[in-house]
N, C-alpha and C. Protein backbone atom coordinates (compact mmCIF):
# COMPACT_ATOMS: atom_id res chain seq x y z
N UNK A 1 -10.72 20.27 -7.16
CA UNK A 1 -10.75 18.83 -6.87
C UNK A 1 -9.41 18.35 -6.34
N UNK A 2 -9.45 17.17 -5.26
CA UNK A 2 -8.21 16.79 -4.93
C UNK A 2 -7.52 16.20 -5.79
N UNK A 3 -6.43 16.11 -5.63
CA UNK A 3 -5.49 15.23 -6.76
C UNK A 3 -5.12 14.14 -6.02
N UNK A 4 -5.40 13.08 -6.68
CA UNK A 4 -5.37 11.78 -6.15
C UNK A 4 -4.09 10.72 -7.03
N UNK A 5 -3.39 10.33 -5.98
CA UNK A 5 -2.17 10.05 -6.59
C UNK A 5 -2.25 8.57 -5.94
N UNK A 6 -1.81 6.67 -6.55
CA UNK A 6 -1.27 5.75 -6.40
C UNK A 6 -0.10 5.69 -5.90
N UNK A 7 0.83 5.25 -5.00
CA UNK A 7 2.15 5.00 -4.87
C UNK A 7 2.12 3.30 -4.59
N UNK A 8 3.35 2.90 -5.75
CA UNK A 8 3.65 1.28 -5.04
C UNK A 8 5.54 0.85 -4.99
N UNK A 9 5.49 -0.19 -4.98
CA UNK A 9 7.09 -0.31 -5.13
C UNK A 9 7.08 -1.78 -3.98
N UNK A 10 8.38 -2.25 -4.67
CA UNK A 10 8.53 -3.50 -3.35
C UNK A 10 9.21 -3.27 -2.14
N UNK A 11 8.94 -4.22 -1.15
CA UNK A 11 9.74 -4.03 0.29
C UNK A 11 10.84 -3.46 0.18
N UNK A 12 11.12 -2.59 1.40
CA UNK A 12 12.19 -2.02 1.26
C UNK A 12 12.48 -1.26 0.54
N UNK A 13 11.68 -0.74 -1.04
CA UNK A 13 11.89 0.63 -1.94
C UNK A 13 12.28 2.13 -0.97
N UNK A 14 11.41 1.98 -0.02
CA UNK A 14 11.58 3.19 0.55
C UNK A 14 10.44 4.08 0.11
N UNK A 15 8.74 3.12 -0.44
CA UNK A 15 7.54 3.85 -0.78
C UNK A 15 6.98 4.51 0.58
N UNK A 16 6.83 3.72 2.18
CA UNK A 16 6.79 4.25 3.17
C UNK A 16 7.28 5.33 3.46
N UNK A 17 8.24 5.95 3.40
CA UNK A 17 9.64 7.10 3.55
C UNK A 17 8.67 7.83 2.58
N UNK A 18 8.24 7.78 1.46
CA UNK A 18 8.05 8.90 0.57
C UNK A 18 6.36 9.12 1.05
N UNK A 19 5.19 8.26 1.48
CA UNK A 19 4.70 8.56 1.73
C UNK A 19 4.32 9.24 3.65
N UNK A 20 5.22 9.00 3.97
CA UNK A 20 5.47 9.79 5.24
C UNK A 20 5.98 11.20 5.29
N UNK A 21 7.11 12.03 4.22
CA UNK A 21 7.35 12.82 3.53
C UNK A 21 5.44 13.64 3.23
N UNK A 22 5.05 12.79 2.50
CA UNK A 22 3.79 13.39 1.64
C UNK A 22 2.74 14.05 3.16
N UNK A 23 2.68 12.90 3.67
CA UNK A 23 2.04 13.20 5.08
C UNK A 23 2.21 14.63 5.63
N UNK A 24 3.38 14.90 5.61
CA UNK A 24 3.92 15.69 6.75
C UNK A 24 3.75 17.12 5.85
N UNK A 25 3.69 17.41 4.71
CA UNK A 25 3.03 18.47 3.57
C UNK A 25 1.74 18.44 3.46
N UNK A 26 1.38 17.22 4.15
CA UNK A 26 -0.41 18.04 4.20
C UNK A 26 -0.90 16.96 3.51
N UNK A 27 -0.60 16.02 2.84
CA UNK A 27 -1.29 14.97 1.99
C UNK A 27 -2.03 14.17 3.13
N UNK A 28 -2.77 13.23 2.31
CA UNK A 28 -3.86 12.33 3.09
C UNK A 28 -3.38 10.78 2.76
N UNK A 29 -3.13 10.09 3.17
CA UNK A 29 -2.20 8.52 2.91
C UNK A 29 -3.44 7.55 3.51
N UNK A 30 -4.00 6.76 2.61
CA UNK A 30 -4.69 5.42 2.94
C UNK A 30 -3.61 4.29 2.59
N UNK A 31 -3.33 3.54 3.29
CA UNK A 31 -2.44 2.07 3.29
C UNK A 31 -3.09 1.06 2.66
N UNK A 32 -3.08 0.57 1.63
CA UNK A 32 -3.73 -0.63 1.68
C UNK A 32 -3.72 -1.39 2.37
N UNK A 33 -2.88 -2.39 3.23
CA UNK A 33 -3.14 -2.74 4.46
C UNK A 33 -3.63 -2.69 5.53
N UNK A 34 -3.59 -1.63 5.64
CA UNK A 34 -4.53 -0.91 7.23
C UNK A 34 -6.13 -1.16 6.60
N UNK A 35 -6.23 -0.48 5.73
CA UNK A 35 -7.75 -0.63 4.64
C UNK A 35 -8.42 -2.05 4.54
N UNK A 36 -7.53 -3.00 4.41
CA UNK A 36 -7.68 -4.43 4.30
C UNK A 36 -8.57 -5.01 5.53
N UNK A 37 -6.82 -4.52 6.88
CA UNK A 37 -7.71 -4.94 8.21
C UNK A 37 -8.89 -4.48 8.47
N UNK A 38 -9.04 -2.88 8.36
CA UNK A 38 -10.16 -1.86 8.60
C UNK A 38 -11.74 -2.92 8.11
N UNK A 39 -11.48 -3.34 6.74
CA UNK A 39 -12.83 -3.75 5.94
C UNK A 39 -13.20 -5.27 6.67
N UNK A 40 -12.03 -5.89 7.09
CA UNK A 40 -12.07 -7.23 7.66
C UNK A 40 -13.16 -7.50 9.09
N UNK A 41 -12.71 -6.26 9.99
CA UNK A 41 -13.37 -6.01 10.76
C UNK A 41 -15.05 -5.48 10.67
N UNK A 42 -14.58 -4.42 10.11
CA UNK A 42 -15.74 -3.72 9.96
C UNK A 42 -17.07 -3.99 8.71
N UNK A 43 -16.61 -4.71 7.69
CA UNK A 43 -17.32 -4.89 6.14
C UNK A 43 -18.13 -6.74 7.00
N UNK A 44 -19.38 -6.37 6.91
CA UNK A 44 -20.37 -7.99 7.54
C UNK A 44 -19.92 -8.87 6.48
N UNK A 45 -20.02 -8.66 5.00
CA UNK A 45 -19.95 -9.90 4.04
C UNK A 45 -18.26 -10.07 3.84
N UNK A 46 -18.10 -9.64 4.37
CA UNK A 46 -16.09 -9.80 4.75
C UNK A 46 -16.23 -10.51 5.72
N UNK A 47 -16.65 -9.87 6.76
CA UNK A 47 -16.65 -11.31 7.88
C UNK A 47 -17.47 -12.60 7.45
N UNK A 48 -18.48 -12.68 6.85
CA UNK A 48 -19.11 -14.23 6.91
C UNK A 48 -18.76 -14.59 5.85
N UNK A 49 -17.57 -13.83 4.62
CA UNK A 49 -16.74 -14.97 3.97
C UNK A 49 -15.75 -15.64 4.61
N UNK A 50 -14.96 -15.11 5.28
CA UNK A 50 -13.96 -15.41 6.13
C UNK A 50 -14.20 -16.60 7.00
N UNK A 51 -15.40 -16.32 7.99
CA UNK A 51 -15.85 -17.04 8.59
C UNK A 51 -16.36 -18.95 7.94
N UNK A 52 -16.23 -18.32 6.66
CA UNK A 52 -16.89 -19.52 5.93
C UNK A 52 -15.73 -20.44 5.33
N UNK A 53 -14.65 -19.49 4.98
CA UNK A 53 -13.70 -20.36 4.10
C UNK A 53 -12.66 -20.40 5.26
N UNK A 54 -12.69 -20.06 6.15
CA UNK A 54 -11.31 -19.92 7.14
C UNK A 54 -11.86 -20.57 8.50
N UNK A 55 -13.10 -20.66 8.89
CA UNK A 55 -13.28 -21.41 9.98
C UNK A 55 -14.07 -20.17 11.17
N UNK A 56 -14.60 -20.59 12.41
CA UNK A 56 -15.04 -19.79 13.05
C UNK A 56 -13.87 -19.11 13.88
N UNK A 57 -12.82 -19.49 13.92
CA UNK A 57 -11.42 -18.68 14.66
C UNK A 57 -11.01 -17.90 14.16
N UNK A 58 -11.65 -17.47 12.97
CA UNK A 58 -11.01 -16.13 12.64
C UNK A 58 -11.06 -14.68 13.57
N UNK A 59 -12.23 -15.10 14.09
CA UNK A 59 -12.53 -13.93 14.87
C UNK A 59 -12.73 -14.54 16.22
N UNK A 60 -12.35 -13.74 17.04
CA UNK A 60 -12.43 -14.09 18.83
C UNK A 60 -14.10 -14.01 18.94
N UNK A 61 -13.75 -14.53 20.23
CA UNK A 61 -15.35 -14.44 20.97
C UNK A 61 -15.64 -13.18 21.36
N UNK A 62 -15.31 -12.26 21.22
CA UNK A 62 -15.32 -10.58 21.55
C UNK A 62 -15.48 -10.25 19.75
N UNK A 63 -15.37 -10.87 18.88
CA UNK A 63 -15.51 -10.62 18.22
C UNK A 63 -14.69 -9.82 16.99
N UNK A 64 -13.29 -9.40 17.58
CA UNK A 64 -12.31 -9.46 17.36
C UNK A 64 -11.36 -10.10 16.29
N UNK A 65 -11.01 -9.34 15.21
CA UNK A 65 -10.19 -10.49 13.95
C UNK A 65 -8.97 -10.73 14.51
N UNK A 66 -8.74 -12.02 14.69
CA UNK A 66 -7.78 -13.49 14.87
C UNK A 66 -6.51 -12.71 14.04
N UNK A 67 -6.04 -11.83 13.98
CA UNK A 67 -4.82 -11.63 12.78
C UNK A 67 -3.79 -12.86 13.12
N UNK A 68 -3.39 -13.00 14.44
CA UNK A 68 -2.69 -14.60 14.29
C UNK A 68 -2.92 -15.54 13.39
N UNK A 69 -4.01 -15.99 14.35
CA UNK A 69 -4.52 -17.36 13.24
C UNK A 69 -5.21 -16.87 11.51
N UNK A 70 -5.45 -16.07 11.02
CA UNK A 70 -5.83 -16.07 9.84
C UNK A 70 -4.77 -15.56 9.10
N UNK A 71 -3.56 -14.98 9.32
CA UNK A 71 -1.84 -14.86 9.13
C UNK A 71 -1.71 -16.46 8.77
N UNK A 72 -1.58 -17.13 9.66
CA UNK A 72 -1.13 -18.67 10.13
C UNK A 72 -1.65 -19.09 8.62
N UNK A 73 -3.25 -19.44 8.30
CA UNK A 73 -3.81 -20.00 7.50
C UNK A 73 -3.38 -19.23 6.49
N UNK A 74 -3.04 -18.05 6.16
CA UNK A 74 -3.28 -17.65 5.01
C UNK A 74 -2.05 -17.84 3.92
N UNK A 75 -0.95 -17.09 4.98
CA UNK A 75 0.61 -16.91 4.62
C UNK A 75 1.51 -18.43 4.63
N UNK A 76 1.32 -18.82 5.77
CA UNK A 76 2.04 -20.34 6.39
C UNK A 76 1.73 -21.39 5.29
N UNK A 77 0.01 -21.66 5.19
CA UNK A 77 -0.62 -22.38 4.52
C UNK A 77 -1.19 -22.05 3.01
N UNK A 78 -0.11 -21.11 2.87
CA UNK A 78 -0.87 -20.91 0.89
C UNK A 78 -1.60 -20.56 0.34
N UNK A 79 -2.40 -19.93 1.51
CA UNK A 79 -3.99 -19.73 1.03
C UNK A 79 -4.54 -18.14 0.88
N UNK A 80 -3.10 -17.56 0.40
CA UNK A 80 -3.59 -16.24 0.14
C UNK A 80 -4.42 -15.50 -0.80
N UNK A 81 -4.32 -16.49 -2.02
CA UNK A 81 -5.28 -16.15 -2.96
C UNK A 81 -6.56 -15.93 -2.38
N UNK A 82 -6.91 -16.91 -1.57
CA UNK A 82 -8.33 -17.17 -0.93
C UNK A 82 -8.85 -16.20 0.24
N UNK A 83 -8.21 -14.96 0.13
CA UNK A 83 -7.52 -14.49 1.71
C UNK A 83 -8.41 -13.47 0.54
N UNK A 84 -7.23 -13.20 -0.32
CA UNK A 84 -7.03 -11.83 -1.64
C UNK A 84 -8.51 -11.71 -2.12
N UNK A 85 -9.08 -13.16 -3.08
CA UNK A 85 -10.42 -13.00 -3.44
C UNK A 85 -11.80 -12.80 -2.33
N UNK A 86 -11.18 -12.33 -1.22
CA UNK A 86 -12.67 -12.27 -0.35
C UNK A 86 -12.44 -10.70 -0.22
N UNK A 87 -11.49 -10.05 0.00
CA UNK A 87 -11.12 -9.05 0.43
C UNK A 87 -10.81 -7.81 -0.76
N UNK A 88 -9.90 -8.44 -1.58
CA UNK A 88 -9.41 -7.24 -3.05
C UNK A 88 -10.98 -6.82 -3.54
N UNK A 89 -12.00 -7.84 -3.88
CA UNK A 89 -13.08 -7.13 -4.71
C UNK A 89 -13.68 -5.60 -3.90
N UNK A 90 -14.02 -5.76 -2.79
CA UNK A 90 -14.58 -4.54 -2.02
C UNK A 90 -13.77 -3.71 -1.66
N UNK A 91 -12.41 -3.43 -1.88
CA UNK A 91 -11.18 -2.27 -2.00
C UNK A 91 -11.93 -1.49 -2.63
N UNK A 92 -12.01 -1.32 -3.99
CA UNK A 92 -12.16 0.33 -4.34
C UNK A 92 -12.83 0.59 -4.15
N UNK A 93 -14.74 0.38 -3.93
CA UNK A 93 -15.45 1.20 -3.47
C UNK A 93 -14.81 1.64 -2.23
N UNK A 94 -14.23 1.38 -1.07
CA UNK A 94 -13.71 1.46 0.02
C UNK A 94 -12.44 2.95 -0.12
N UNK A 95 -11.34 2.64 -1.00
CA UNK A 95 -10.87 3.77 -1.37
C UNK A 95 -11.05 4.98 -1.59
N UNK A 96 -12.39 4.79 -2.47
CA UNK A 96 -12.74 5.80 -3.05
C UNK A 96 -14.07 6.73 -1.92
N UNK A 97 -14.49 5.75 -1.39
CA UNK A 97 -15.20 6.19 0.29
C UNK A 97 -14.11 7.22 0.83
N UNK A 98 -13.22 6.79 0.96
CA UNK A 98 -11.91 7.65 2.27
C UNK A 98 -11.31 8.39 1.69
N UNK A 99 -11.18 8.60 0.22
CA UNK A 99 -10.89 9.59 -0.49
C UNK A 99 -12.35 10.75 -0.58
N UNK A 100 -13.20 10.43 -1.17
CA UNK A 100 -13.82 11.46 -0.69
C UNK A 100 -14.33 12.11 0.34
N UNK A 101 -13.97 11.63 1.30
CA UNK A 101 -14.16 11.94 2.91
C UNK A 101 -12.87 12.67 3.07
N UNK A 102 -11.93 12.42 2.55
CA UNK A 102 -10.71 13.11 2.73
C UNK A 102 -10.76 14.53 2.33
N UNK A 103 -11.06 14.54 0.73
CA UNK A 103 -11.77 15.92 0.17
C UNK A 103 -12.66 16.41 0.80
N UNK A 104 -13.78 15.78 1.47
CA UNK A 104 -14.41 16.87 1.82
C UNK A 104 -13.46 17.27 3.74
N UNK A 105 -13.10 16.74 3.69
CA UNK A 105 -12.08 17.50 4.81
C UNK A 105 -10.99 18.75 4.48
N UNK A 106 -10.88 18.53 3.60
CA UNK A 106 -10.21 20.11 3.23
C UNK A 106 -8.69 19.54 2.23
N UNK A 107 -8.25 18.39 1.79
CA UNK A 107 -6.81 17.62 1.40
C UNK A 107 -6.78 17.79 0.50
N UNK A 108 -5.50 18.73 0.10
CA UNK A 108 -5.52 18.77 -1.73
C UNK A 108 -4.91 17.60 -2.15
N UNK A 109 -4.16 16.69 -1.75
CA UNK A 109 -4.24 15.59 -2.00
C UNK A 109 -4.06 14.40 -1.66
N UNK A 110 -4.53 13.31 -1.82
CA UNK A 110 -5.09 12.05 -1.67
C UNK A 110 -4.22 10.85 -2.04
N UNK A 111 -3.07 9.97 -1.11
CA UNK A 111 -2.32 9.14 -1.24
C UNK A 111 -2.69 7.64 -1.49
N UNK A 112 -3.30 7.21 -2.18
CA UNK A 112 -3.10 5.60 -1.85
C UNK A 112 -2.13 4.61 -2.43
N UNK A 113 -1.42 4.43 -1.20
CA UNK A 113 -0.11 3.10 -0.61
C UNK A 113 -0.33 1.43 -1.14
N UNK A 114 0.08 1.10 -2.44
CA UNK A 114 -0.52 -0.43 -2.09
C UNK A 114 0.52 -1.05 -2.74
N UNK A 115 0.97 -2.35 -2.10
CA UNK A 115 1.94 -3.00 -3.41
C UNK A 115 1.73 -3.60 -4.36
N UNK A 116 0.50 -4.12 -4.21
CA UNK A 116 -0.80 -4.49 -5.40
C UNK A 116 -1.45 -3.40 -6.37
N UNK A 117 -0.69 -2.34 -6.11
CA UNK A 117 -1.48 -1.65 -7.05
C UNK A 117 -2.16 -1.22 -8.65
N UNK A 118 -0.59 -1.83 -8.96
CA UNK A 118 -0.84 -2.03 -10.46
C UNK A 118 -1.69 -3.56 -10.82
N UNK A 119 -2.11 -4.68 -9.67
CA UNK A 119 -2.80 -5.05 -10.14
C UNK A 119 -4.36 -5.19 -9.82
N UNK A 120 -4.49 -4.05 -9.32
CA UNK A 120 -5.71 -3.25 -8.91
C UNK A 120 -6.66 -3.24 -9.69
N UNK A 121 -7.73 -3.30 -9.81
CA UNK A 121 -9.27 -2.62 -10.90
C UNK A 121 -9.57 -1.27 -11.20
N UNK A 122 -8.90 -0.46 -10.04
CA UNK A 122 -8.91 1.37 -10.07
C UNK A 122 -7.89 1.98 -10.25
N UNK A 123 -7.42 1.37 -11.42
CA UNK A 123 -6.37 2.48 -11.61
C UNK A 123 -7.43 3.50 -12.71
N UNK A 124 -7.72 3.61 -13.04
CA UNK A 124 -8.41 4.99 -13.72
C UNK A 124 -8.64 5.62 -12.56
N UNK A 125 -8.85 5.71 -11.38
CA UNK A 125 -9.22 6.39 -10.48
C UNK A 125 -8.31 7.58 -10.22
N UNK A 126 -6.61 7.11 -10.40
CA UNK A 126 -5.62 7.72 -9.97
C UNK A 126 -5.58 9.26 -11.07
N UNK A 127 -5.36 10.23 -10.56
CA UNK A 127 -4.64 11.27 -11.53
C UNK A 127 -2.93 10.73 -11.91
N UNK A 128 -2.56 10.52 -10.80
CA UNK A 128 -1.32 9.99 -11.27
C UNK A 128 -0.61 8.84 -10.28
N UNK A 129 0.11 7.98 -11.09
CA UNK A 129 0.34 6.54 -10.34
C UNK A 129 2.03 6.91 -10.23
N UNK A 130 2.42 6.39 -9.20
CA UNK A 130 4.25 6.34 -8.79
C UNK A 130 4.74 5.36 -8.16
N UNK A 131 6.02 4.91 -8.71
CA UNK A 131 6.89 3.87 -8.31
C UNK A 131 7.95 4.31 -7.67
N UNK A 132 7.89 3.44 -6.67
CA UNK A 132 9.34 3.92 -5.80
C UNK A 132 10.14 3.00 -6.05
N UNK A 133 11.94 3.05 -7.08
CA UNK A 133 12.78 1.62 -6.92
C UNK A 133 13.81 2.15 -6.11
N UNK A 134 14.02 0.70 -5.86
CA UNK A 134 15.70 0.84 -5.27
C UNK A 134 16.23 -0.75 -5.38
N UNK A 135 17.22 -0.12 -5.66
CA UNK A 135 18.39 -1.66 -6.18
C UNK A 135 17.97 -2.60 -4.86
N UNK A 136 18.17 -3.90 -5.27
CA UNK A 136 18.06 -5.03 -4.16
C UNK A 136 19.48 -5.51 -3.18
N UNK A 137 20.62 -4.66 -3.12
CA UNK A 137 21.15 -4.55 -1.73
C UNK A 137 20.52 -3.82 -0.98
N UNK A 138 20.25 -2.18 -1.45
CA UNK A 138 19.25 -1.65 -0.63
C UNK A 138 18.51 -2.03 0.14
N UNK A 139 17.31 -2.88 -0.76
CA UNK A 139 16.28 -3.40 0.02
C UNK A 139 16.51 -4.46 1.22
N UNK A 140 17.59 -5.36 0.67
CA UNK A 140 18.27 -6.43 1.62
C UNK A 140 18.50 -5.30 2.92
N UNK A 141 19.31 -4.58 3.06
CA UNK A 141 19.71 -3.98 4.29
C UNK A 141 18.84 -3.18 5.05
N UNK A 142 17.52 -2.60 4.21
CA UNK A 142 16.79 -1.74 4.71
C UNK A 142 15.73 -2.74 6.03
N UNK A 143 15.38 -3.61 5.25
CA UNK A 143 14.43 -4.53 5.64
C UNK A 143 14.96 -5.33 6.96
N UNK A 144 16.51 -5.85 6.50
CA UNK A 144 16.79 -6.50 8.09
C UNK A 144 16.89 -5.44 8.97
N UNK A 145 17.45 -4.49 8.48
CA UNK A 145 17.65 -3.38 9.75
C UNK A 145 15.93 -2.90 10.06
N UNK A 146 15.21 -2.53 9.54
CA UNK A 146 14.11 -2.48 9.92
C UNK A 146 13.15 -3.83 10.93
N UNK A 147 13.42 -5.14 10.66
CA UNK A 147 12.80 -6.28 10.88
C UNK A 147 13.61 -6.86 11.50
N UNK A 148 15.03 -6.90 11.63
CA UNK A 148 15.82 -7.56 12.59
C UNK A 148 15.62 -9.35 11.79
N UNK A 149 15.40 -9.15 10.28
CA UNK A 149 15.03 -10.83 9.61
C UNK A 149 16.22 -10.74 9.32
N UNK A 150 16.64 -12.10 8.67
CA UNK A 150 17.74 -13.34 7.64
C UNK A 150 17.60 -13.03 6.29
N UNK A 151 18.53 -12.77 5.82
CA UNK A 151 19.04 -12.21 4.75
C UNK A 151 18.00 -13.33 3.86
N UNK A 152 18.31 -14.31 4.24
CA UNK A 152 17.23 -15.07 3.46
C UNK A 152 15.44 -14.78 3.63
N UNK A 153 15.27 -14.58 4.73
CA UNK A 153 14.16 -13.85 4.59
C UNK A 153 13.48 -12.67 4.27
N UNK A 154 14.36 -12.04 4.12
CA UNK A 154 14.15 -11.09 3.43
C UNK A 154 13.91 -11.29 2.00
N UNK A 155 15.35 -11.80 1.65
CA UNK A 155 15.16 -12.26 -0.05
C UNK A 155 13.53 -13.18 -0.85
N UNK A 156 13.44 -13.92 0.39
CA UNK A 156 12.31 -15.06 0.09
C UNK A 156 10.95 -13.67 -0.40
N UNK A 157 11.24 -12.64 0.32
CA UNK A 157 9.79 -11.77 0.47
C UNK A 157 9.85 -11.10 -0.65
N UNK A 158 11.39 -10.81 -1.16
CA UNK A 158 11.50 -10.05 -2.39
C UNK A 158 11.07 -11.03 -3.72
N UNK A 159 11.26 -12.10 -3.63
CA UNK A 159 11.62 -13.18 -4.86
C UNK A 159 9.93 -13.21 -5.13
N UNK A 160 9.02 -13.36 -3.77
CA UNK A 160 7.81 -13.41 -3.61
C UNK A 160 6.66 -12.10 -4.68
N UNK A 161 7.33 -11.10 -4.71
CA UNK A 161 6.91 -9.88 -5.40
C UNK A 161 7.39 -9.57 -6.73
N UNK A 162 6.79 -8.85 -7.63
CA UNK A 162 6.91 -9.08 -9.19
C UNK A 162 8.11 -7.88 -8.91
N UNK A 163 8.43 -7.75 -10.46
CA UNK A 163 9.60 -7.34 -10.54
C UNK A 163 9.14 -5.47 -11.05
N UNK A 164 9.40 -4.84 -10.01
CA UNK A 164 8.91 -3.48 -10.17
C UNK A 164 9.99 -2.44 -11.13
N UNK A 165 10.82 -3.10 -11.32
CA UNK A 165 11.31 -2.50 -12.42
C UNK A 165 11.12 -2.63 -13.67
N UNK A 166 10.25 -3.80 -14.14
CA UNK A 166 9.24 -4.02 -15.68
C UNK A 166 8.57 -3.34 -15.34
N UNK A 167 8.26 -2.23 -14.05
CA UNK A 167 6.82 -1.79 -14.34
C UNK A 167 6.68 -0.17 -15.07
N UNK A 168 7.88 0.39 -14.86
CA UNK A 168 8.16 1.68 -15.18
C UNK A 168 7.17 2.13 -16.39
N UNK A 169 6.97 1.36 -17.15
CA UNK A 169 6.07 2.07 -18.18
C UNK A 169 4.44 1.66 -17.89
N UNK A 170 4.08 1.51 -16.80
CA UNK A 170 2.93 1.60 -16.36
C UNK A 170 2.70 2.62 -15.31
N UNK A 171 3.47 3.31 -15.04
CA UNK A 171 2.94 4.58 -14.62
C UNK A 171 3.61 6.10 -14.45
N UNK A 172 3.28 7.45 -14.44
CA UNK A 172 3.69 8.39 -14.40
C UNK A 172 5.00 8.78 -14.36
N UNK A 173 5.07 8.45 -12.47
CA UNK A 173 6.19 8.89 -12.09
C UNK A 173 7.49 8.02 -11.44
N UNK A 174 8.19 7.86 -11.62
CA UNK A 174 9.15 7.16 -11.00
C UNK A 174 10.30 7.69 -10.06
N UNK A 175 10.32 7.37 -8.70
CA UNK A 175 11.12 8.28 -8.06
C UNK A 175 12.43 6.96 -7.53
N UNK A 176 13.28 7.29 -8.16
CA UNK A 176 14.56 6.30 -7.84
C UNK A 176 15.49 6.75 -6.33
N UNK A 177 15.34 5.67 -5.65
CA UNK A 177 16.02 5.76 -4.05
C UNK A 177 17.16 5.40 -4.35
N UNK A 178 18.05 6.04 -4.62
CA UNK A 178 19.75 5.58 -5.00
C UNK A 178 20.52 6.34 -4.31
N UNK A 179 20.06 7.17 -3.07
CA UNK A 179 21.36 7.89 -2.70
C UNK A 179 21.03 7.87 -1.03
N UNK A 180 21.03 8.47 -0.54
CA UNK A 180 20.98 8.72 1.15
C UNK A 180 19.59 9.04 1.25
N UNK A 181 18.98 8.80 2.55
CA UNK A 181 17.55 9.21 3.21
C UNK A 181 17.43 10.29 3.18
N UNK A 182 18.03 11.08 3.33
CA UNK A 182 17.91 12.76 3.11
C UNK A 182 17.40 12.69 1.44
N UNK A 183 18.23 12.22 0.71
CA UNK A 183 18.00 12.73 -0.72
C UNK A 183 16.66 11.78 -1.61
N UNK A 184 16.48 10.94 -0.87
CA UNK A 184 15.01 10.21 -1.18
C UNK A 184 13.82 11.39 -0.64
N UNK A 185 14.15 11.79 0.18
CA UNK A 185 13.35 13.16 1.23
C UNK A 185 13.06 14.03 -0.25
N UNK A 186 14.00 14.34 0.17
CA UNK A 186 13.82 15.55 -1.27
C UNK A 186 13.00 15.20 -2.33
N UNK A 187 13.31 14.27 -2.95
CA UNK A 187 12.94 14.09 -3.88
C UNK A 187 11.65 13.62 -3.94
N UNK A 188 11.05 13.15 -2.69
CA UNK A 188 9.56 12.87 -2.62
C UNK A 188 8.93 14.61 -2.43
N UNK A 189 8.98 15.10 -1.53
CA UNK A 189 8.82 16.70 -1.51
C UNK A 189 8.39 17.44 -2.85
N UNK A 190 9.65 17.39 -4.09
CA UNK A 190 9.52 18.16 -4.79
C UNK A 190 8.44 16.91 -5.47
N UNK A 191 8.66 15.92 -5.76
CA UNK A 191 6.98 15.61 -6.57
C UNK A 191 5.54 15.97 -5.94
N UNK A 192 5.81 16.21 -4.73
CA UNK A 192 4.54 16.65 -3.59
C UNK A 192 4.03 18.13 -4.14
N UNK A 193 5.26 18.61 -4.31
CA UNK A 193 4.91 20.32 -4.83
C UNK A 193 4.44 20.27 -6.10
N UNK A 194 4.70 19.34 -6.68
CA UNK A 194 4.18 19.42 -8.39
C UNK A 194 3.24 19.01 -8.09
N UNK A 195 2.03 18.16 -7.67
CA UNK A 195 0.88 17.70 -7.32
C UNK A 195 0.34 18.95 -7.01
N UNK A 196 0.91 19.79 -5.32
CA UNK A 196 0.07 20.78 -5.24
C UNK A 196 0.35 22.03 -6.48
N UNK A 197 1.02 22.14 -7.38
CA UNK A 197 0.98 22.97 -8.65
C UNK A 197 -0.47 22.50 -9.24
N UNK A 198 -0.59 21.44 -9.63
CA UNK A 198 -1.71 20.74 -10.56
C UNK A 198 -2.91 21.04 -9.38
N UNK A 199 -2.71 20.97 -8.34
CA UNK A 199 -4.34 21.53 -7.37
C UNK A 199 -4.55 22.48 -7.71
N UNK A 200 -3.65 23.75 -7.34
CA UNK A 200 -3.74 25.21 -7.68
C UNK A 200 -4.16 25.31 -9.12
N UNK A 201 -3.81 24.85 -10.40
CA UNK A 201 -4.61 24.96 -11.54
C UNK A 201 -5.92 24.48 -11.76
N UNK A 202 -6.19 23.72 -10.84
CA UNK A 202 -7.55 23.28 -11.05
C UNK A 202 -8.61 24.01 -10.94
């Protein structure tokens, strides 16, 4: 059986970096985000909630999801809860769809990326759940240099997200980004190899 592993952490942790690492060893990485858009488009009672609480512009006349304008309404205007409750309930069957499609593709193991994760409905799903921290200069510098944003905006996005360092005792593994990109490398790798240890015993 595949081994199916959670990763979360806030902006800028450097959870991307470790699951790009995992990628490149052969793992299988679903985003929660990408998953989100994916269901938005593609899931009918996703679209005619949307359509209902957000207006008919959500989607183009091609039929097409509006990510502008339903960004605009959602983020701008506050209304993410309302964004979250149309969309979070039909996640895990959805997960757990692309995970086993993954397995039966041949993946000993199975990544899912979310920053919501710990407040997810499937965590029993996970064999094992992981946090990526890193101190908040880190994240400050990672993020503008990545985004080209204002120190304040950045901060606003961090202040916005719970505090992932209360979370340590909610899950497995914790992989701390405290030193150079090379050595975050590593250190995602060797938890990759302990995963595929636990395949091989299976």
């Amino acid at each position: 059986m595949m081994v199916t592993v959670g990763i979360t952490g806030g902006i800028g942790s450097g959870k991307s970096t470790v699951c790009d690492v995992w990628s490149g060893m052969g793992g299988y990485v679903l985003n929660a985000d990408e998953l989100a858009k994916e269901l938005m488009v593609n899931d009918q009672e996703i679209r005619r909630q949307l359509v209902n609480i957000f207006g008919e512009q959500t989607y183009t006349e091609s039929g097409a999801l509006n990510r502008t304008y339903l960004a605009k309404e959602a983020f701008q205007k506050g209304r993410v809860r309302e964004l979250n409750a149309i969309v979070h309930p039909r996640m895990p069957a959805a997960v757990k769809k692309h995970m086993r499609a993954a397995e039966e593709q041949g993946f000993e193991v199975g990544i899912y990326e979310a920053a919501l994760l710990l407040e997810s409905r499937q965590l029993d799903f996970f064999d094992y759940l992981v946090l990526v921290l890193a101190d908040e200069e880190k994240r400050l510098r990672w993020v503008r240099q990545r985004d080209g944003t204002s120190v304040g905006e950045v901060q606003d996005r961090i202040d916005k997200q719970r505090d992932y360092a209360k979370a340590e005792n909610q899950v497995d593994i914790v992989i701390r980004n405290e030193g150079t990109l090379e050595e975050l490398k590593e250190k995602a790798a060797d938890v990759f190899r302990g995963f595929l240890a636990v395949r091989d015993m299976r």
